[in-house]
C-alpha atoms as a PDB file:
ATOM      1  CA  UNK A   1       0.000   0.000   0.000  1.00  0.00           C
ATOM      2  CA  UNK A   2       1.405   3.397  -0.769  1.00  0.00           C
ATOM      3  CA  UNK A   3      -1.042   4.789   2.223  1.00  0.00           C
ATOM      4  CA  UNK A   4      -1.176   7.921   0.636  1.00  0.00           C
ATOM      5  CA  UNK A   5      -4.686   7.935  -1.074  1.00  0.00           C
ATOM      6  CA  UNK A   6      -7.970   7.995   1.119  1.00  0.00           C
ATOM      7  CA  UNK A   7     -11.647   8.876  -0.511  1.00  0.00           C
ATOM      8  CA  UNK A   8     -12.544  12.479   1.066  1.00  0.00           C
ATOM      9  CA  UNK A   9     -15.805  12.908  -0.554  1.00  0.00           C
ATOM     10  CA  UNK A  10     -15.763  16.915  -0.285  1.00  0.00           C
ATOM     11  CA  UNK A  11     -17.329  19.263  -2.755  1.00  0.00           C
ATOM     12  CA  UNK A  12     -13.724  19.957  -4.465  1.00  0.00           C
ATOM     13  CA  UNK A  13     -12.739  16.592  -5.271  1.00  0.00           C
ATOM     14  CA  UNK A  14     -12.904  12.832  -4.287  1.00  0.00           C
ATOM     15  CA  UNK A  15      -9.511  11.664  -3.868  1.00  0.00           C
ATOM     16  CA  UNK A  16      -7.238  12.945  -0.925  1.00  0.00           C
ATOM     17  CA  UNK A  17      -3.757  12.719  -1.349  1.00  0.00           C
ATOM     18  CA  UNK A  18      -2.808  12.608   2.745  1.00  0.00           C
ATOM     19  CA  UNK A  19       0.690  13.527   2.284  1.00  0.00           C
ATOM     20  CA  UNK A  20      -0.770  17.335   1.011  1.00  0.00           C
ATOM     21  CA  UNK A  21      -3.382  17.470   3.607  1.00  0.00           C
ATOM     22  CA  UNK A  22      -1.810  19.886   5.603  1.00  0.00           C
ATOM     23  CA  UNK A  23      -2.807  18.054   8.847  1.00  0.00           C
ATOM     24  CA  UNK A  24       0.680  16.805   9.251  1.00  0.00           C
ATOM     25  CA  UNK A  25       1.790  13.770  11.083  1.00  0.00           C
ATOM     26  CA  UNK A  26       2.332  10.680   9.424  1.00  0.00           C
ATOM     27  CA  UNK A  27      -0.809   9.841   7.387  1.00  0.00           C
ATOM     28  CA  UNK A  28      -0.575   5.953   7.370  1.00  0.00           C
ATOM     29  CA  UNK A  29      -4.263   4.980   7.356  1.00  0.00           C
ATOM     30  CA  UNK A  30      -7.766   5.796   5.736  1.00  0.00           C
ATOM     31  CA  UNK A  31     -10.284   6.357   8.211  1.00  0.00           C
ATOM     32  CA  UNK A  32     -14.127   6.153   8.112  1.00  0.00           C
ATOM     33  CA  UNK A  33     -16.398   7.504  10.538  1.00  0.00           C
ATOM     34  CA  UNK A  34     -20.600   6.975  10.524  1.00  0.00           C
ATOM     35  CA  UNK A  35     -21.923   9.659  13.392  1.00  0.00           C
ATOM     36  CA  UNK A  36     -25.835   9.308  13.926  1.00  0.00           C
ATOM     37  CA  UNK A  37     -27.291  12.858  15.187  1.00  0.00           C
ATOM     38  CA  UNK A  38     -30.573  14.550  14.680  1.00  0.00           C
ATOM     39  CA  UNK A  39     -32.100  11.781  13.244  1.00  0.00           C
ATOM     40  CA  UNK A  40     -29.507  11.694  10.531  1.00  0.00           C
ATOM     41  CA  UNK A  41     -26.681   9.999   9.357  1.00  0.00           C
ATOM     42  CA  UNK A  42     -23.387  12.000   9.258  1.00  0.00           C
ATOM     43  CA  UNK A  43     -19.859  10.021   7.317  1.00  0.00           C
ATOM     44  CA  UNK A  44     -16.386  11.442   7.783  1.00  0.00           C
ATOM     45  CA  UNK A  45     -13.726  10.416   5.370  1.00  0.00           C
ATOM     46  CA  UNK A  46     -10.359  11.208   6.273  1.00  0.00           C
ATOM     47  CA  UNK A  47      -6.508   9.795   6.298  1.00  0.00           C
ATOM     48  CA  UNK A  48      -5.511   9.386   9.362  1.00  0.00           C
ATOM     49  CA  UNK A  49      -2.547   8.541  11.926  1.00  0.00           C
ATOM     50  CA  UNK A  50      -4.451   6.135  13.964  1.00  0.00           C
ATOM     51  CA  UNK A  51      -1.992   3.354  15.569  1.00  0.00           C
ATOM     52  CA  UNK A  52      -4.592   0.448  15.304  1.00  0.00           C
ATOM     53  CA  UNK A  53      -5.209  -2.677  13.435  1.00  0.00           C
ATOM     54  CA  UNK A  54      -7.560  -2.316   9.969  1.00  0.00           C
ATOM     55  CA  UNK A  55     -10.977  -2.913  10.837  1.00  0.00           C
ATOM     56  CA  UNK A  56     -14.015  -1.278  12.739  1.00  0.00           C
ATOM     57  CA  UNK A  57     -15.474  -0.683  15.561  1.00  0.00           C
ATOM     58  CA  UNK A  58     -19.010   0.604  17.346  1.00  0.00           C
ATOM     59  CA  UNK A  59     -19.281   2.566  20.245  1.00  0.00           C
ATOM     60  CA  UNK A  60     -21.965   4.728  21.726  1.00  0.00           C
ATOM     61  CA  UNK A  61     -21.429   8.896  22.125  1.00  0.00           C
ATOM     62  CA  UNK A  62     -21.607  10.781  25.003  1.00  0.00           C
ATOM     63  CA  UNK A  63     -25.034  11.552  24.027  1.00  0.00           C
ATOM     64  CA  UNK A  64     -25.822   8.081  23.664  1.00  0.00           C
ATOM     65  CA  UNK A  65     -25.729   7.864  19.528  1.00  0.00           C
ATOM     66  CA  UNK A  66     -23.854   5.103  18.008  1.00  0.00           C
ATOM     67  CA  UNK A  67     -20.590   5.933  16.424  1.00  0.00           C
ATOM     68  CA  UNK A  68     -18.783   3.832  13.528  1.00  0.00           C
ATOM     69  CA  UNK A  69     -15.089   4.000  13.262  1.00  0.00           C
ATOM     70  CA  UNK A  70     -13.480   2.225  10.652  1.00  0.00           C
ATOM     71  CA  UNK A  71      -9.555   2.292   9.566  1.00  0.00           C
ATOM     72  CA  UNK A  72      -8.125   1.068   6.314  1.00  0.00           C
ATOM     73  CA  UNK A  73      -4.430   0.710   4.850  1.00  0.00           C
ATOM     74  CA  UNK A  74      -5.868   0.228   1.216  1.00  0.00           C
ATOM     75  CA  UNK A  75      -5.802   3.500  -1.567  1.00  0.00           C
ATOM     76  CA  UNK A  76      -9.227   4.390  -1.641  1.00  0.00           C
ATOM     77  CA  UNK A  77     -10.072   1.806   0.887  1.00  0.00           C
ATOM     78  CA  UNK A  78     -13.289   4.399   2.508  1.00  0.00           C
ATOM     79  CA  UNK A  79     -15.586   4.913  -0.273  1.00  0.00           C
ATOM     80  CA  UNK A  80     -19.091   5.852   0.230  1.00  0.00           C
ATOM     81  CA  UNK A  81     -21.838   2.701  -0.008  1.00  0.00           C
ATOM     82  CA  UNK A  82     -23.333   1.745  -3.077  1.00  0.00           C
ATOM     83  CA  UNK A  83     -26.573   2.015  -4.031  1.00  0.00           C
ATOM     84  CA  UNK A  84     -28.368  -1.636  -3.769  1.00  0.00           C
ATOM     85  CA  UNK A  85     -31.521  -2.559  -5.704  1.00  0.00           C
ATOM     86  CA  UNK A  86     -34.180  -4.773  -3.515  1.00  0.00           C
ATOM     87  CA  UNK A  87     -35.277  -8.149  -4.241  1.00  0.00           C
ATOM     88  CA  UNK A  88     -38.966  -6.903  -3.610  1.00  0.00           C
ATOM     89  CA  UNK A  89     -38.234  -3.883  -5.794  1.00  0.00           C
ATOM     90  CA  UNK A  90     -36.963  -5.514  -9.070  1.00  0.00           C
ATOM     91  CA  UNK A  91     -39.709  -8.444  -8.284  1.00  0.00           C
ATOM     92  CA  UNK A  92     -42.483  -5.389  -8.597  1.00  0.00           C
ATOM     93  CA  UNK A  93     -41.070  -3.949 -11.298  1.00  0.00           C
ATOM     94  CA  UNK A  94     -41.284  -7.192 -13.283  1.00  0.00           C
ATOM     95  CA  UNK A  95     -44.610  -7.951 -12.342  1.00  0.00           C
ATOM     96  CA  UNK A  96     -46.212  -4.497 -13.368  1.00  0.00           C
ATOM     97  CA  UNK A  97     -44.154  -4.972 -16.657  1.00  0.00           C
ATOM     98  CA  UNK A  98     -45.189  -8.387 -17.378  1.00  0.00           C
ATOM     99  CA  UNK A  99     -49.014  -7.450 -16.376  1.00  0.00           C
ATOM    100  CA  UNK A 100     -48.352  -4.110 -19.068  1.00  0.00           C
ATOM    101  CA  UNK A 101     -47.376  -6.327 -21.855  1.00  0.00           C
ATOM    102  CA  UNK A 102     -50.281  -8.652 -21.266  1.00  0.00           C
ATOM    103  CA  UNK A 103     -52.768  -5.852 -22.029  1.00  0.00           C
ATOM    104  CA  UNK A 104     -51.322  -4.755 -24.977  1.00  0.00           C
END
């Protein structure tokens, strides 16, 4: 791993090189954090400096909210989920199209 390149899904770009951060420190690590506040869902993408094993971990705020924190040594390894289609969705869709064509 060059453990230079983290996702940092800003407005300006998508690809952080950590090295020109201008956080300084030793930027070894992509990091991932999912916050829950307000009733929404808040991600932090970020390089990071963090000293622990790859992986992640759950723990609960101070204001009792669950926090995600996940670490990566992977370029690119923190990229924002992608979008998933439902069984029950595409099964719908198919049935109204296959009940369309049988009218025609």
């Amino acid at each position: 791993m060059d453990g230079k390149t983290c996702s940092n899904w800003d407005t300006l770009s998508f690809i952080t090189e950590c090295e020109d951060d201008g956080a300084g420190g030793n930027k070894t690590m992509c990091a991932k954090i999912e916050q829950f506040t307000e009733g929404r869902k808040r991600v932090i993408r970020k390089c990071s400096t963090a000293d622990t094993e790859p992986g992640c971990i759950r723990r609960i705020a101070s204001d009792n909210m669950p926090i995600r924190h996940c670490h990566c040594r992977e370029p690119l390894c923190n990229p924002a989920s992608h979008p998933t289609l439902s069984p029950s969705l595409i099964a719908s869709t198919l049935i109204c199209l296959l009940g369309a064509s049988l009218w025609m």
